[in-house]
C-alpha atoms as a PDB file:
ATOM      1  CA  UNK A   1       0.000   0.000   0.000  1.00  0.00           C
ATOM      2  CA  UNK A   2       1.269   3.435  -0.841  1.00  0.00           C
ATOM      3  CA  UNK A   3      -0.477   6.471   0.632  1.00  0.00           C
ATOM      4  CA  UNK A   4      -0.941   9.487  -1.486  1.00  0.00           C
ATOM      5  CA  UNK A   5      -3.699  11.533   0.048  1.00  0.00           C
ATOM      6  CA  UNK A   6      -6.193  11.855   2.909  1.00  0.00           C
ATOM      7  CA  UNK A   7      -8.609   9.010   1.940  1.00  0.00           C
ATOM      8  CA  UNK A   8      -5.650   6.522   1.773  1.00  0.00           C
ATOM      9  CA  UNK A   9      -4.503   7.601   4.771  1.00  0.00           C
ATOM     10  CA  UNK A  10      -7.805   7.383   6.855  1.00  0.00           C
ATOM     11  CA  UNK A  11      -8.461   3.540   5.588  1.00  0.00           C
ATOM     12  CA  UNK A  12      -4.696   2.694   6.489  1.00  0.00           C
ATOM     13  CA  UNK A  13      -5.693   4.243  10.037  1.00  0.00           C
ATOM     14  CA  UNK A  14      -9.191   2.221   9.770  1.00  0.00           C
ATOM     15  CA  UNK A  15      -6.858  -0.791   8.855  1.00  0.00           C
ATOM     16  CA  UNK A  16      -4.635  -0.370  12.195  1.00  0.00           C
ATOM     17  CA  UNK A  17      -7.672  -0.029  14.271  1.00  0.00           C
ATOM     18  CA  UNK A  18      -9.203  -3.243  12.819  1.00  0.00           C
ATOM     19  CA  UNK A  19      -5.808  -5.128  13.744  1.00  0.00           C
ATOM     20  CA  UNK A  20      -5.729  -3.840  17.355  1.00  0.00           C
ATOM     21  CA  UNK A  21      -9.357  -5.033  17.838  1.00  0.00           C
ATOM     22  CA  UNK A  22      -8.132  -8.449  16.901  1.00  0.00           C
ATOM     23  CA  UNK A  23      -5.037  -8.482  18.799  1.00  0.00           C
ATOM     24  CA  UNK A  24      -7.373  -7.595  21.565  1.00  0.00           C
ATOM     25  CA  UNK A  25      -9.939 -10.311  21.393  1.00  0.00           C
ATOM     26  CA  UNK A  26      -7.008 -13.109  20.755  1.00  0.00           C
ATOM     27  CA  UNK A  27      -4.767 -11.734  23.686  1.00  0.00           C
ATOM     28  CA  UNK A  28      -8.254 -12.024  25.807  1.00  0.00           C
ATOM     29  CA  UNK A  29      -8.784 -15.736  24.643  1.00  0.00           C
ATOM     30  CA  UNK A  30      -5.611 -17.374  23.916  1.00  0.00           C
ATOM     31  CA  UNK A  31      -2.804 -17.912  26.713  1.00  0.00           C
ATOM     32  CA  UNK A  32       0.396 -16.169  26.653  1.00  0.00           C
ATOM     33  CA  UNK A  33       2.735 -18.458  24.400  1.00  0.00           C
ATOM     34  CA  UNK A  34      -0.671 -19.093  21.815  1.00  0.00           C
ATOM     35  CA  UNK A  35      -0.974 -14.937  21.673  1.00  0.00           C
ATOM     36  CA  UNK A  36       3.172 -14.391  20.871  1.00  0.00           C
ATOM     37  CA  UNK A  37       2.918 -16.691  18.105  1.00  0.00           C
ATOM     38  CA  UNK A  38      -0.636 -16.008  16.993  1.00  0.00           C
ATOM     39  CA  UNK A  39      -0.006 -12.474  17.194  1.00  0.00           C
ATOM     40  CA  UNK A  40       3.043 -11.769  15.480  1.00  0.00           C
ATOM     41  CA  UNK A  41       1.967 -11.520  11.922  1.00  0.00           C
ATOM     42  CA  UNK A  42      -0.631  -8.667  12.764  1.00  0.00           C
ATOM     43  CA  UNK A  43       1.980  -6.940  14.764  1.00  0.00           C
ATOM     44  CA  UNK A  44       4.129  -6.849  11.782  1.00  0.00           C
ATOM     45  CA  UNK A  45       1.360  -5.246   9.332  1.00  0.00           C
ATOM     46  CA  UNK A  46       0.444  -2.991  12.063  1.00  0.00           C
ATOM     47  CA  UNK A  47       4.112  -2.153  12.133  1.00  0.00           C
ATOM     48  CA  UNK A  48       4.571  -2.120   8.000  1.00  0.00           C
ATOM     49  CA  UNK A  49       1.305   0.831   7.745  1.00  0.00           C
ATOM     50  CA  UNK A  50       2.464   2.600  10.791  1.00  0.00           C
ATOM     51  CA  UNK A  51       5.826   2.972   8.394  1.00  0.00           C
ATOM     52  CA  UNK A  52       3.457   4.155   5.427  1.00  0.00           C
ATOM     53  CA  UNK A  53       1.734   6.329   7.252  1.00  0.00           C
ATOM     54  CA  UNK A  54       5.171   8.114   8.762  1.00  0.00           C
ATOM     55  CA  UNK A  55       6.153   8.121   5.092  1.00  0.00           C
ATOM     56  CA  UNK A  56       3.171   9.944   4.039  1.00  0.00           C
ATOM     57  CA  UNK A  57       3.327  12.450   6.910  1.00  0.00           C
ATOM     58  CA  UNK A  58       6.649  13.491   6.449  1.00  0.00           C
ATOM     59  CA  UNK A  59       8.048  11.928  10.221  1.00  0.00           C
ATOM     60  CA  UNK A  60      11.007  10.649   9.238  1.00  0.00           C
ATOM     61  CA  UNK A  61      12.342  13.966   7.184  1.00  0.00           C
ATOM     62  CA  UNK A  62      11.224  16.084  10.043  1.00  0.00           C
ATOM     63  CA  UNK A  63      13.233  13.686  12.717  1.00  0.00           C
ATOM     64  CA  UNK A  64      16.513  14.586   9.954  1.00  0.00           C
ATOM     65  CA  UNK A  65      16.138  18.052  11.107  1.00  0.00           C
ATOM     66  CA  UNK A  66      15.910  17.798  14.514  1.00  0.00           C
ATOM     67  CA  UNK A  67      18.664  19.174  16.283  1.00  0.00           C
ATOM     68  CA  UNK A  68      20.709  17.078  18.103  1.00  0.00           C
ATOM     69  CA  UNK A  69      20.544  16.900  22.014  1.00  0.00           C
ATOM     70  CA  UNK A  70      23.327  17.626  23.884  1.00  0.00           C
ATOM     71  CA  UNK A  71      24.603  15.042  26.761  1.00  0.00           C
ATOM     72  CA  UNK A  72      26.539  16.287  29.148  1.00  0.00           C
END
């Protein structure tokens, strides 16, 4: 999927929200060890649109110009 506008961008947020639901209902029903390996590929797509919609937002060229913090 490649975002391009608003519409796109509001079904890949409708898409997340669909994903967390499920995650929900499995980590409600399955035990711990089921839900870590049942829930990894949703995790993963949640993860992949997450990166589309940074793309299409700009986050990653606005994190370039932030300054850097100092440590002292």
């Amino acid at each position: 999927m490649f975002i391009s506008n608003h519409q796109q961008l509001e079904h890949a947020q409708r898409q997340i929200a669909r994903l967390q639901l499920i995650l929900e209902e499995m980590r409600q029903e399955e035990s711990k060890e089921a839900y870590a390996i049942l829930s990894k590929g949703y995790l993963e797509q949640i993860e992949k649109i997450r990166g589309e919609i940074d793309e299409y937002l700009g986050v990653l060229e606005i994190e370039q110009y932030e300054p850097a913090v100092a440590t002292h």
